[in-house]
PDB file of N, CA and C in Angstrom:
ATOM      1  N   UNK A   1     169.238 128.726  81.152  1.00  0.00           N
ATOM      2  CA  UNK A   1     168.620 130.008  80.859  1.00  0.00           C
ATOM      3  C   UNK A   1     169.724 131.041  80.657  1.00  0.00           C
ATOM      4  N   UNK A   2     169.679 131.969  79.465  1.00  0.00           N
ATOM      5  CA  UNK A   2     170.417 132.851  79.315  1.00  0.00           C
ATOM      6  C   UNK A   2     170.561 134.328  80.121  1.00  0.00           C
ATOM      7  N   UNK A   3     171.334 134.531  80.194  1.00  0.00           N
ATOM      8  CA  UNK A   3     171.337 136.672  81.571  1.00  0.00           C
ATOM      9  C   UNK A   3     170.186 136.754  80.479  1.00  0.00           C
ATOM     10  N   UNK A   4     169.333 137.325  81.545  1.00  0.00           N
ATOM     11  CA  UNK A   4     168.121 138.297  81.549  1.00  0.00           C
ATOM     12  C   UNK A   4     168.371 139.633  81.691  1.00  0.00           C
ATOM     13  N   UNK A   5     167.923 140.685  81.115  1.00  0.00           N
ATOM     14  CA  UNK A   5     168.397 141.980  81.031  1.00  0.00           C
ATOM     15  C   UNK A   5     167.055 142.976  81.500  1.00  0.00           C
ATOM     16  N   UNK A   6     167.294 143.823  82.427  1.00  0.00           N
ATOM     17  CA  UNK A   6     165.907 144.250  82.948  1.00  0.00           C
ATOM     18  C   UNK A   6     166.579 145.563  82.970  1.00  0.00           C
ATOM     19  N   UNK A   7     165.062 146.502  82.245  1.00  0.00           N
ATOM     20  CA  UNK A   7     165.002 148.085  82.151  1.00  0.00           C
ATOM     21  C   UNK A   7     164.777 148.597  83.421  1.00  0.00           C
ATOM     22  N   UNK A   8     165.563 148.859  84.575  1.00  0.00           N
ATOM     23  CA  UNK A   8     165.254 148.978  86.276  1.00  0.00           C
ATOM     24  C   UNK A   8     165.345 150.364  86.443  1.00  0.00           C
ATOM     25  N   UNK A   9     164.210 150.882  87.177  1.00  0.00           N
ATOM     26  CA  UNK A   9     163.968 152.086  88.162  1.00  0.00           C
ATOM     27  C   UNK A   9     163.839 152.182  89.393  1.00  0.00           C
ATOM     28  N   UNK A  10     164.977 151.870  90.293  1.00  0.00           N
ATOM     29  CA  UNK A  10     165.366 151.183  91.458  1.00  0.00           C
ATOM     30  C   UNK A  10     164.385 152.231  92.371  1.00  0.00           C
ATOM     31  N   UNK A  11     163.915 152.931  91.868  1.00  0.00           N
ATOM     32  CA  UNK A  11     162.951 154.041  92.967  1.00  0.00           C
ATOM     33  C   UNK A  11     161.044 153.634  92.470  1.00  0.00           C
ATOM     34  N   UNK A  12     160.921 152.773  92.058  1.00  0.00           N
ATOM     35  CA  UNK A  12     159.881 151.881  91.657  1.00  0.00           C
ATOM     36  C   UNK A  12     159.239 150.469  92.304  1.00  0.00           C
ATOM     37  N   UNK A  13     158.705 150.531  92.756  1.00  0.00           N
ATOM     38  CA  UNK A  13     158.074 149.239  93.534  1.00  0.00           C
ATOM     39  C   UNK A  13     158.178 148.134  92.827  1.00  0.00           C
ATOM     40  N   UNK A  14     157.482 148.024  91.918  1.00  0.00           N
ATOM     41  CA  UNK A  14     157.496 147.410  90.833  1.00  0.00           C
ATOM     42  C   UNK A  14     158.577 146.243  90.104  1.00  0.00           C
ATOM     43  N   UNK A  15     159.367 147.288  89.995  1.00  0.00           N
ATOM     44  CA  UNK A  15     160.499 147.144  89.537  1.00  0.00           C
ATOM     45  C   UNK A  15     161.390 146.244  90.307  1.00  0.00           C
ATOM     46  N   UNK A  16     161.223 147.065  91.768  1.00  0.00           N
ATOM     47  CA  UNK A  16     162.314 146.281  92.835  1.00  0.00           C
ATOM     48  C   UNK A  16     161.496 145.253  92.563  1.00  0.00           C
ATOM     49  N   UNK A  17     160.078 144.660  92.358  1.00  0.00           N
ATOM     50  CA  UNK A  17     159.689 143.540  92.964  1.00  0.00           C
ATOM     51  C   UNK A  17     160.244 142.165  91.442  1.00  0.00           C
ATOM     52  N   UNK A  18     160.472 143.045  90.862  1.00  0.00           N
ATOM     53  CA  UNK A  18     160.947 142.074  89.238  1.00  0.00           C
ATOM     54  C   UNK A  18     162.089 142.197  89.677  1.00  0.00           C
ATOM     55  N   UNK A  19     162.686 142.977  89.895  1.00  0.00           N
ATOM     56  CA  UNK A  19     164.534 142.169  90.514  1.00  0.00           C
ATOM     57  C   UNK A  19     164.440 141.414  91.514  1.00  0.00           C
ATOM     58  N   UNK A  20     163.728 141.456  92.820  1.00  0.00           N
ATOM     59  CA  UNK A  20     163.394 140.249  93.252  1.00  0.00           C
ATOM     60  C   UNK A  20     162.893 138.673  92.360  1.00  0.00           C
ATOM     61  N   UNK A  21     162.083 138.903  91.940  1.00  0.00           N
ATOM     62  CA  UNK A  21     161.870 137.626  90.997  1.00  0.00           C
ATOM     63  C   UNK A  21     163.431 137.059  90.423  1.00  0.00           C
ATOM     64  N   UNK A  22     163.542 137.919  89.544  1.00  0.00           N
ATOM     65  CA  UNK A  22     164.468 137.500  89.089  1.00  0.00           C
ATOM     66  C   UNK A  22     165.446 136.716  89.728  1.00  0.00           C
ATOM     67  N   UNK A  23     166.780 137.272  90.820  1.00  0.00           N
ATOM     68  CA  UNK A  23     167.188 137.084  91.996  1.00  0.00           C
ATOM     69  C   UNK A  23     166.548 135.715  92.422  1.00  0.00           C
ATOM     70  N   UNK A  24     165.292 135.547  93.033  1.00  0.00           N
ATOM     71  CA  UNK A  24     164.700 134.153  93.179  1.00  0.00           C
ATOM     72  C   UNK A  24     164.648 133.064  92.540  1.00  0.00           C
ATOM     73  N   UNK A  25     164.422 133.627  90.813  1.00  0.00           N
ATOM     74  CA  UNK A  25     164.894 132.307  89.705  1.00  0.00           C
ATOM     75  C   UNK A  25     166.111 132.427  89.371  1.00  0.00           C
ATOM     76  N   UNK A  26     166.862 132.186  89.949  1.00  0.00           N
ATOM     77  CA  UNK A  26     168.658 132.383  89.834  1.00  0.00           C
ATOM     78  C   UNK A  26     168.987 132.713  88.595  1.00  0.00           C
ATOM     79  N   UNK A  27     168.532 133.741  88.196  1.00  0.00           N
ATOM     80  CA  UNK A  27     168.636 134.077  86.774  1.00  0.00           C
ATOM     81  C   UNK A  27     169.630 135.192  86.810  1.00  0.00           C
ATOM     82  N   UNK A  28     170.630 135.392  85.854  1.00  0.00           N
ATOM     83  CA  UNK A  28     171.814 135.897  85.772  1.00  0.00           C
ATOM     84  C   UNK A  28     171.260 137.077  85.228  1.00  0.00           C
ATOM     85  N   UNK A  29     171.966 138.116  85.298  1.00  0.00           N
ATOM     86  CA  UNK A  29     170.891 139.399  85.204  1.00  0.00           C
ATOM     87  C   UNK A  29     172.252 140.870  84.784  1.00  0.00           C
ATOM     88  N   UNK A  30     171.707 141.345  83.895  1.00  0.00           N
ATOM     89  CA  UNK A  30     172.055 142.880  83.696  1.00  0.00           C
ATOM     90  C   UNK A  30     171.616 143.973  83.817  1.00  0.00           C
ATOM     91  N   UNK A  31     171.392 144.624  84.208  1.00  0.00           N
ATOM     92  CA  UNK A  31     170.219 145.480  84.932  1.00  0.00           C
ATOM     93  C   UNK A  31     170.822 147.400  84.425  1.00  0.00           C
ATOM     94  N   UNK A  32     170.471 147.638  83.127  1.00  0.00           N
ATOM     95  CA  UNK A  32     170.142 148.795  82.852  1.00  0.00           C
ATOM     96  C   UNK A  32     169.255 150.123  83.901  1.00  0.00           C
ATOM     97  N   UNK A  33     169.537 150.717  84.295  1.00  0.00           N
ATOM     98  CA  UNK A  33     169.211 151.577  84.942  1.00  0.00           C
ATOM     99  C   UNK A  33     169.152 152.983  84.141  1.00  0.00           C
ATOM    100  N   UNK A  34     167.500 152.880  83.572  1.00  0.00           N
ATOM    101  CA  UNK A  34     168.018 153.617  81.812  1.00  0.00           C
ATOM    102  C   UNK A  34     167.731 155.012  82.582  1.00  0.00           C
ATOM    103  N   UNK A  35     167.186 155.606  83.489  1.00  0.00           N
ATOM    104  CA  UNK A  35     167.295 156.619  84.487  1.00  0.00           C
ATOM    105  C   UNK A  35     168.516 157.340  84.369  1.00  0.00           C
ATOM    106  N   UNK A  36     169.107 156.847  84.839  1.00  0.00           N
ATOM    107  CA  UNK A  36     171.009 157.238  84.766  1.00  0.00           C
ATOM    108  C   UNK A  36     171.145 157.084  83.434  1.00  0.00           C
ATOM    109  N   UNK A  37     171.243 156.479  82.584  1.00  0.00           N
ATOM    110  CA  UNK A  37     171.901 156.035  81.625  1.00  0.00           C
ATOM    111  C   UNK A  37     170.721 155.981  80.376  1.00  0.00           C
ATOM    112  N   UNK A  38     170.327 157.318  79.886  1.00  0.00           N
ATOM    113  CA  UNK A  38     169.500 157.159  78.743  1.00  0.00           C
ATOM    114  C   UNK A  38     169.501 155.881  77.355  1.00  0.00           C
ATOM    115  N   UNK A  39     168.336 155.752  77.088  1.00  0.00           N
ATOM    116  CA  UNK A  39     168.561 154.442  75.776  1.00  0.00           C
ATOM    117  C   UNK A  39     168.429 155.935  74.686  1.00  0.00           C
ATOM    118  N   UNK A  40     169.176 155.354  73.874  1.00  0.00           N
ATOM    119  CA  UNK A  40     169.527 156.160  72.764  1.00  0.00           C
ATOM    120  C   UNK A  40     167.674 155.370  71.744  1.00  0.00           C
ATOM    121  N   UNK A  41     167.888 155.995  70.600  1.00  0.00           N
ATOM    122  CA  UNK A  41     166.687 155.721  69.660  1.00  0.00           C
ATOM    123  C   UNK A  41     166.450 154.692  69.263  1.00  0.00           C
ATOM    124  N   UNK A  42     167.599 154.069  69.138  1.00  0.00           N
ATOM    125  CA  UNK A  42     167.460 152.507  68.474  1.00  0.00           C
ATOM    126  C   UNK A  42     167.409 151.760  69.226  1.00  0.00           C
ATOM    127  N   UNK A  43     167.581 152.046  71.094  1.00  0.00           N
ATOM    128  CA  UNK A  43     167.572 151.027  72.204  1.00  0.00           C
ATOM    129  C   UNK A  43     165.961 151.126  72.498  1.00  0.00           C
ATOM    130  N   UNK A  44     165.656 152.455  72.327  1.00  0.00           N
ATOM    131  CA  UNK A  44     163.683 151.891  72.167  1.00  0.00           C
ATOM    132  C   UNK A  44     163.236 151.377  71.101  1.00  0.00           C
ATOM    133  N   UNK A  45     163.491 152.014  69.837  1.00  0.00           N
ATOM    134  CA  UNK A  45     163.183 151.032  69.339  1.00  0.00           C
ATOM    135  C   UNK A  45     163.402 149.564  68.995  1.00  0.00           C
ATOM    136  N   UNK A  46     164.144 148.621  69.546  1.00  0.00           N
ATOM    137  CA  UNK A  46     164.619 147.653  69.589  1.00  0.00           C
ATOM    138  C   UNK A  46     163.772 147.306  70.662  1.00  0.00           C
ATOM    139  N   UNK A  47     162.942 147.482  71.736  1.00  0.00           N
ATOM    140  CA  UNK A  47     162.592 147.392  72.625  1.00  0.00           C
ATOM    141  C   UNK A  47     161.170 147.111  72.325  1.00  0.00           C
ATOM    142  N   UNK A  48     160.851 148.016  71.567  1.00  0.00           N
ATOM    143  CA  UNK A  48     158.986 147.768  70.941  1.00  0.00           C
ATOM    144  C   UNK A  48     159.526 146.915  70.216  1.00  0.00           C
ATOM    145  N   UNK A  49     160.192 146.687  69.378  1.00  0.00           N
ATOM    146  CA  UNK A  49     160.445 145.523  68.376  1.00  0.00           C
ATOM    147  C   UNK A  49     160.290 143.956  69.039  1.00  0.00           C
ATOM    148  N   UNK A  50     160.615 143.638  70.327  1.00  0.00           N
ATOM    149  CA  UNK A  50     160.762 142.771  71.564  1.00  0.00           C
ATOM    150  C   UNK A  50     159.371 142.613  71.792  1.00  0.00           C
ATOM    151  N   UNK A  51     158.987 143.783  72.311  1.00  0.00           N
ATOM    152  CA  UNK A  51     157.402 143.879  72.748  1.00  0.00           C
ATOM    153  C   UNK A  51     156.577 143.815  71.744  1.00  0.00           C
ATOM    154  N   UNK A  52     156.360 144.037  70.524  1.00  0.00           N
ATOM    155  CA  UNK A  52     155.816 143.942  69.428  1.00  0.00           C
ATOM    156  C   UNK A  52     154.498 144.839  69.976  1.00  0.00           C
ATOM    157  N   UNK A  53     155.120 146.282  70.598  1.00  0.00           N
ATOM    158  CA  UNK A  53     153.861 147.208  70.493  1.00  0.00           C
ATOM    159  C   UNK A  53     154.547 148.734  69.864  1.00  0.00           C
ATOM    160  N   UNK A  54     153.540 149.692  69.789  1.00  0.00           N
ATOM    161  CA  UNK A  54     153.341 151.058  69.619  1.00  0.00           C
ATOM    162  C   UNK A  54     154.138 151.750  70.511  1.00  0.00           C
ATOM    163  N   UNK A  55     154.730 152.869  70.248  1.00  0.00           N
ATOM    164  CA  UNK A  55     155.835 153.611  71.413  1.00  0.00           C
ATOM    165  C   UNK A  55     154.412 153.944  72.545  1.00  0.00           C
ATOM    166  N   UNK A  56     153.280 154.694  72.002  1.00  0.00           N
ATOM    167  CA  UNK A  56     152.709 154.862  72.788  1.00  0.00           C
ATOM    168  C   UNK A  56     151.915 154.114  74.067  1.00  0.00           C
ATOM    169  N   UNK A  57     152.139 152.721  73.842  1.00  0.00           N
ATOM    170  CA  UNK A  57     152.223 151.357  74.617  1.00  0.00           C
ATOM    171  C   UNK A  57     153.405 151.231  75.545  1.00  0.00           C
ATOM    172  N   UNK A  58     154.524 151.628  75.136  1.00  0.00           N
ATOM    173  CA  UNK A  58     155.313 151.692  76.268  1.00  0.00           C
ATOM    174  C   UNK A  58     155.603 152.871  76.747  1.00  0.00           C
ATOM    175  N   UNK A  59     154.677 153.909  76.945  1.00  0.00           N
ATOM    176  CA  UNK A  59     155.000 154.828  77.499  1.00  0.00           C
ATOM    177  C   UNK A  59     154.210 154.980  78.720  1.00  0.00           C
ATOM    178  N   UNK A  60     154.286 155.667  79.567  1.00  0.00           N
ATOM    179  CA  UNK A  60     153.654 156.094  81.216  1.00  0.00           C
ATOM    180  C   UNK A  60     152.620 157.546  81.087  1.00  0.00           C
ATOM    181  N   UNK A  61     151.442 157.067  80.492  1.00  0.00           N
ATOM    182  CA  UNK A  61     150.318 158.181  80.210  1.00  0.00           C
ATOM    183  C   UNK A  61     150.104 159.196  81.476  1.00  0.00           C
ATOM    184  N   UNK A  62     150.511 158.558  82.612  1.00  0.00           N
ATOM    185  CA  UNK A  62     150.016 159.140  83.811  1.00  0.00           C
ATOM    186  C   UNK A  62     151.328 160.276  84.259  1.00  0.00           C
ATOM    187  N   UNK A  63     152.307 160.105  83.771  1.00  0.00           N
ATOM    188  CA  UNK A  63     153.471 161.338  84.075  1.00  0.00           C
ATOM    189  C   UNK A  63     152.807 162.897  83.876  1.00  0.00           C
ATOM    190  N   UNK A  64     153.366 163.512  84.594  1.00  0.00           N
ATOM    191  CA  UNK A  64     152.933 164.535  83.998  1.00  0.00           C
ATOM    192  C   UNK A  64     153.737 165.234  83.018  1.00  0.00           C
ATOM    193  N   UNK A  65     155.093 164.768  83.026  1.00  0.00           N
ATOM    194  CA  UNK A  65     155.564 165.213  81.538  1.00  0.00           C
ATOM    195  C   UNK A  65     154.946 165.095  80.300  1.00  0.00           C
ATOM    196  N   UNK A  66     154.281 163.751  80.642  1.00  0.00           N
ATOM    197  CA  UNK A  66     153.306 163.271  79.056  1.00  0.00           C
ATOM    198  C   UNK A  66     152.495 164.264  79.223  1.00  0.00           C
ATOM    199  N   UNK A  67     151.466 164.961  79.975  1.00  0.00           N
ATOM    200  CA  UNK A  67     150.495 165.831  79.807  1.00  0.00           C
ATOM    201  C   UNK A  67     151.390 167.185  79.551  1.00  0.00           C
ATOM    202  N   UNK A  68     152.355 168.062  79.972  1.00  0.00           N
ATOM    203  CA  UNK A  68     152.875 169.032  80.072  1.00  0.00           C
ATOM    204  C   UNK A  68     153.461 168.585  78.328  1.00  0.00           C
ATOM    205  N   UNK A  69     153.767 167.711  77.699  1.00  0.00           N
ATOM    206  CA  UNK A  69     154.176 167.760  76.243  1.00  0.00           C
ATOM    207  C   UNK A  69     153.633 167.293  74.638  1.00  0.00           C
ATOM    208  N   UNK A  70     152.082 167.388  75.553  1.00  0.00           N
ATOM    209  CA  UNK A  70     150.761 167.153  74.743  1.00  0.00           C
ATOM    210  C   UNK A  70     150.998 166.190  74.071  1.00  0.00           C
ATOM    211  N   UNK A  71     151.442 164.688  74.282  1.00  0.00           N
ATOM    212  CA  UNK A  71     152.062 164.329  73.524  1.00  0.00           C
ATOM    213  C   UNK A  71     150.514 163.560  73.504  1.00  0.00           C
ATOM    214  N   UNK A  72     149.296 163.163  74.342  1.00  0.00           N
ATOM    215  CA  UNK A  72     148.394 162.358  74.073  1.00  0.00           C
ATOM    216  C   UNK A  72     147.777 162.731  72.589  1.00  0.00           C
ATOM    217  N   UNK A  73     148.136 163.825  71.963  1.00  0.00           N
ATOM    218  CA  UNK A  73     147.836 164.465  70.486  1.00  0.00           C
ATOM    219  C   UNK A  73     148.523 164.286  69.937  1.00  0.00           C
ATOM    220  N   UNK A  74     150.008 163.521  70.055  1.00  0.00           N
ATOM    221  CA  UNK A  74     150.869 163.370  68.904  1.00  0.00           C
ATOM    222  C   UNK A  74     150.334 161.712  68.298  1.00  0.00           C
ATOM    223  N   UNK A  75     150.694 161.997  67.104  1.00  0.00           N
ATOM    224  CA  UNK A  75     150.617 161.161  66.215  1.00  0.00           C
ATOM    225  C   UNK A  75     151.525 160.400  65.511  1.00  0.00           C
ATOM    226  N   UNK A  76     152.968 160.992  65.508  1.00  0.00           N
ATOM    227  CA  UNK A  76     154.117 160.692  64.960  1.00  0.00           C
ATOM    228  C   UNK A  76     154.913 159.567  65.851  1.00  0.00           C
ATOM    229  N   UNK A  77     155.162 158.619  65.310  1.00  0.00           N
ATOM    230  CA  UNK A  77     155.371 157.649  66.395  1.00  0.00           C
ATOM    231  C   UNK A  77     157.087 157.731  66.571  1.00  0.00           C
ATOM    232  N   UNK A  78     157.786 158.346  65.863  1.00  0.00           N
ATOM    233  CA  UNK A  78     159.009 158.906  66.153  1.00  0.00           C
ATOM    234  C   UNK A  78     158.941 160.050  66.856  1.00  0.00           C
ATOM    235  N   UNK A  79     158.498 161.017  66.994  1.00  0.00           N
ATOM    236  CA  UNK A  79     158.139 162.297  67.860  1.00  0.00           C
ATOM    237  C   UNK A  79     158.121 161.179  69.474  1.00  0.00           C
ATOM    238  N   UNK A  80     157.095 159.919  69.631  1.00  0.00           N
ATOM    239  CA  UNK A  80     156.893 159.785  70.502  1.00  0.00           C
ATOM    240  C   UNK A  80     158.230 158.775  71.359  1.00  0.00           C
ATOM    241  N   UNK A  81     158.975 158.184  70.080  1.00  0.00           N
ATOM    242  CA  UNK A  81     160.294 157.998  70.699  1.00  0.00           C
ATOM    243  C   UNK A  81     161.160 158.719  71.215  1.00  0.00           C
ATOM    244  N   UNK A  82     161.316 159.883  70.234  1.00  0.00           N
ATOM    245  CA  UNK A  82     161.972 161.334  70.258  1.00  0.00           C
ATOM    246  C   UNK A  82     161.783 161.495  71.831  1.00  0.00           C
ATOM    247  N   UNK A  83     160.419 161.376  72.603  1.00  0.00           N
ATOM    248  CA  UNK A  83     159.655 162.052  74.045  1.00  0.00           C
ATOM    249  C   UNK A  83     160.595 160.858  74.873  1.00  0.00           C
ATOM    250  N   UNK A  84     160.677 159.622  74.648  1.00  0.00           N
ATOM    251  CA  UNK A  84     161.176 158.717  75.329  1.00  0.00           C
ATOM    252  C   UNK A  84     162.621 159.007  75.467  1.00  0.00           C
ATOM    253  N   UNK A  85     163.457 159.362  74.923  1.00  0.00           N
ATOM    254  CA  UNK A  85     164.713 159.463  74.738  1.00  0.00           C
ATOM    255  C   UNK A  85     165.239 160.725  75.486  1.00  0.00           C
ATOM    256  N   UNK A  86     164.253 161.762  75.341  1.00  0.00           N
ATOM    257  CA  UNK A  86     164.580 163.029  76.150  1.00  0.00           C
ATOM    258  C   UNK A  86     164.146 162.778  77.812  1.00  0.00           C
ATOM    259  N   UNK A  87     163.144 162.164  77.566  1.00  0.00           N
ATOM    260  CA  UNK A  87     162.520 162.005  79.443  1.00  0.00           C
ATOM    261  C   UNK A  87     161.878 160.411  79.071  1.00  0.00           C
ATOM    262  N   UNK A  88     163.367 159.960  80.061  1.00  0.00           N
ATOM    263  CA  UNK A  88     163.260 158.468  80.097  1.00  0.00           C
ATOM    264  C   UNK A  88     161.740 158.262  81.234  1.00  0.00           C
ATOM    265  N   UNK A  89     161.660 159.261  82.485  1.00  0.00           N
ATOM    266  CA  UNK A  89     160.635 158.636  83.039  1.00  0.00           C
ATOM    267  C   UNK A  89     159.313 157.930  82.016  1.00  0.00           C
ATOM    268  N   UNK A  90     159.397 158.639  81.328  1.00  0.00           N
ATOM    269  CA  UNK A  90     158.036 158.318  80.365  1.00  0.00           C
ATOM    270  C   UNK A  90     157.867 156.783  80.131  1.00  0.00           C
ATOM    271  N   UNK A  91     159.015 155.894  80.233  1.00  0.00           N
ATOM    272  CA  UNK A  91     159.436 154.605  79.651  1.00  0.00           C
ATOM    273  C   UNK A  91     158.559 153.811  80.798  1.00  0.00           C
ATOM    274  N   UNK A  92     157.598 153.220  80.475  1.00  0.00           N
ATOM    275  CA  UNK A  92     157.159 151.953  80.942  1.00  0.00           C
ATOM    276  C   UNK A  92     157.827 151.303  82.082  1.00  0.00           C
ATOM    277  N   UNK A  93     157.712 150.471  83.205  1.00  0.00           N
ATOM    278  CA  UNK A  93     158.997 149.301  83.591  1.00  0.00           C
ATOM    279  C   UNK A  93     158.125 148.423  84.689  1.00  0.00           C
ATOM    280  N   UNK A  94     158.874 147.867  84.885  1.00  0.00           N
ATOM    281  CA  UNK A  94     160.278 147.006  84.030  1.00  0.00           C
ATOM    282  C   UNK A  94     160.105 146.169  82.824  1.00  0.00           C
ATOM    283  N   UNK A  95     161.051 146.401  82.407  1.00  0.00           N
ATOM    284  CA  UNK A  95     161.111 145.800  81.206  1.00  0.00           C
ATOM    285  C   UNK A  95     161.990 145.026  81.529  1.00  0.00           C
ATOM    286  N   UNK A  96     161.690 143.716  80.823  1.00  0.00           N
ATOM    287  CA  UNK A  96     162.905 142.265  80.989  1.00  0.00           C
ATOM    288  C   UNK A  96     162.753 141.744  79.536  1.00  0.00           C
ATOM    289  N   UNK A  97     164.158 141.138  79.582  1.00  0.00           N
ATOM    290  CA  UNK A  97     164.259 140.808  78.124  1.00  0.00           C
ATOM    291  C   UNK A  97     164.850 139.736  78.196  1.00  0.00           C
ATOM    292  N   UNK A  98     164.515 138.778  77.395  1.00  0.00           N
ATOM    293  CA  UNK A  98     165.291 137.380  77.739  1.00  0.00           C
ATOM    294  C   UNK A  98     165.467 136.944  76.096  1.00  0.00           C
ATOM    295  N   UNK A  99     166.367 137.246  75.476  1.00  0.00           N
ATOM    296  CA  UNK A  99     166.977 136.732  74.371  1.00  0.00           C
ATOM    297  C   UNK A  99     166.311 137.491  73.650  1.00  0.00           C
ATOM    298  N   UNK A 100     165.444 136.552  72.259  1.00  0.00           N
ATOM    299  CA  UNK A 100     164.564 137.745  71.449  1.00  0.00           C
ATOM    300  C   UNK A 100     162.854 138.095  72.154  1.00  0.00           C
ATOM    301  N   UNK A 101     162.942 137.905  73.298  1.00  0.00           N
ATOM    302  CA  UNK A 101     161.659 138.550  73.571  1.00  0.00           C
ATOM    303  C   UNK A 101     161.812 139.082  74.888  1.00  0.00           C
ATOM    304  N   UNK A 102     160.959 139.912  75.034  1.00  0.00           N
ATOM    305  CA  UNK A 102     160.294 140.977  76.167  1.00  0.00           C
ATOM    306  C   UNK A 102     159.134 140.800  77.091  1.00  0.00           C
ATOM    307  N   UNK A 103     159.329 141.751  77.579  1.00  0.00           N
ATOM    308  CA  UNK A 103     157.462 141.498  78.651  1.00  0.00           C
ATOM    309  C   UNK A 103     157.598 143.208  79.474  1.00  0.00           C
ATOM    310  N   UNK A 104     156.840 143.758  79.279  1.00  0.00           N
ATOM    311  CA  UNK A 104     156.852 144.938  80.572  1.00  0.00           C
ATOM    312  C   UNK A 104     156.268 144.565  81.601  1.00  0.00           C
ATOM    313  N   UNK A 105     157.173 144.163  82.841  1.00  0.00           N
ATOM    314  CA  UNK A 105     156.784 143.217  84.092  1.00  0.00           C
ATOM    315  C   UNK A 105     155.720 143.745  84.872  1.00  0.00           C
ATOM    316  N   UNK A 106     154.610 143.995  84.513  1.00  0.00           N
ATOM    317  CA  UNK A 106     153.339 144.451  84.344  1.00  0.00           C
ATOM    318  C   UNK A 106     151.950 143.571  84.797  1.00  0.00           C
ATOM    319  N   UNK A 107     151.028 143.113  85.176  1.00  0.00           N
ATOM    320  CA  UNK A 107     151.623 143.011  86.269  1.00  0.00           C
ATOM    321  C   UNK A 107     152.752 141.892  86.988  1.00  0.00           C
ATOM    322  N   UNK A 108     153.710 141.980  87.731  1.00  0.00           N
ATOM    323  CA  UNK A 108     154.428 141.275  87.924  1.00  0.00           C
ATOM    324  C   UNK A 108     154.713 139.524  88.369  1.00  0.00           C
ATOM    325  N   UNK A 109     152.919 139.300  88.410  1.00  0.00           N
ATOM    326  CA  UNK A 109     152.907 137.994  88.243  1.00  0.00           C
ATOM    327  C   UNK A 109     152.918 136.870  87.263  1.00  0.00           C
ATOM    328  N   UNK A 110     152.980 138.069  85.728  1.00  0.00           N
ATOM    329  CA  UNK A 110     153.616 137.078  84.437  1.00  0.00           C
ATOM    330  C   UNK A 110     155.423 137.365  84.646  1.00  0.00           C
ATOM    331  N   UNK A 111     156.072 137.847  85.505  1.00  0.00           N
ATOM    332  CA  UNK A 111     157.344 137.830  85.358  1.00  0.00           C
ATOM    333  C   UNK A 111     158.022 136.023  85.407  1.00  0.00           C
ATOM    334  N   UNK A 112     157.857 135.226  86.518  1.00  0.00           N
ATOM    335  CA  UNK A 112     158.037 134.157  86.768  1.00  0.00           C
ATOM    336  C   UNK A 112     157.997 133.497  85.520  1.00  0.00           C
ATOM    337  N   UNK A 113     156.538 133.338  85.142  1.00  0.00           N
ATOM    338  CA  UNK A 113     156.085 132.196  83.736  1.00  0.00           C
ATOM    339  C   UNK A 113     157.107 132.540  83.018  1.00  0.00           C
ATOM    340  N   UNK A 114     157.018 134.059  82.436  1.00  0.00           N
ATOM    341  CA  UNK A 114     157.890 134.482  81.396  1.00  0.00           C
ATOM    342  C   UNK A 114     159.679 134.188  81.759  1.00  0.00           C
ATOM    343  N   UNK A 115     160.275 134.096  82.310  1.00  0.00           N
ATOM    344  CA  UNK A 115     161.598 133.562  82.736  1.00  0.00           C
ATOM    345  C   UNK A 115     162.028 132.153  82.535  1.00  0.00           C
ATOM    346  N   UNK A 116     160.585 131.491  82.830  1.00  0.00           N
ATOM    347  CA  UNK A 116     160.763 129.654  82.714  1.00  0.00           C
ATOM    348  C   UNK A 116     160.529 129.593  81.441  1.00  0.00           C
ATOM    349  N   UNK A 117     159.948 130.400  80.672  1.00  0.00           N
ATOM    350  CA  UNK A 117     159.177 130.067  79.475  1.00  0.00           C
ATOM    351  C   UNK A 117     160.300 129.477  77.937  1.00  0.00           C
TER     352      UNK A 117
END
């Protein structure tokens, strides 16, 4: 199995619980901490490209930045990368990536399958 690369928000339950997984399937790991370290435009989009969804699919409807930047009315699906890039909270997670595909470790009991897969 090739390093697995996971989008981590170490202040996320979630998240910790997909670096656990991971960690458990001795899977070699790079661990972006896009919090600290913003993804530039082409690192999301490269990311839906993985996931084969809509920005608005990987975004976190329940923030309240998303409500404070009306973005549930935007339409422009670059505007809604544009929102991702300025306020990473908005970004979905975890995200794991294992070569050319993705999964937002969602809930975290397809993380496993998806690692062996």
């Amino acid at each position: 199995m090739g390093k697995i690369i996971i989008w981590h928000n170490p202040n996320c339950s979630k998240s910790r619980e997909a670096m656990n997984i991971i960690e458990d399937n001795g899977c070699e790991k790079e661990v972006i901490k896009y919090l600290d370290s913003r993804p530039d435009n082409n690192s999301i989009k490269n990311i839906l490209n993985l996931l084969d969804i809509n920005p608005r699919e990987l975004m976190r409807t329940k923030e309240l930045i998303y409500k404070e930047l009306n973005l549930d009315t935007q339409e422009d699906e670059n505007k809604l990368v544009e929102a991702m890039v300025n306020n990473p909270i908005l970004i979905e997670r975890p995200i794991i990536i294992k070569g050319s595909k993705a999964i937002i470790g969602r809930p975290t009991s397809k993380i496993a399958s998806f690692l062996n897969s």
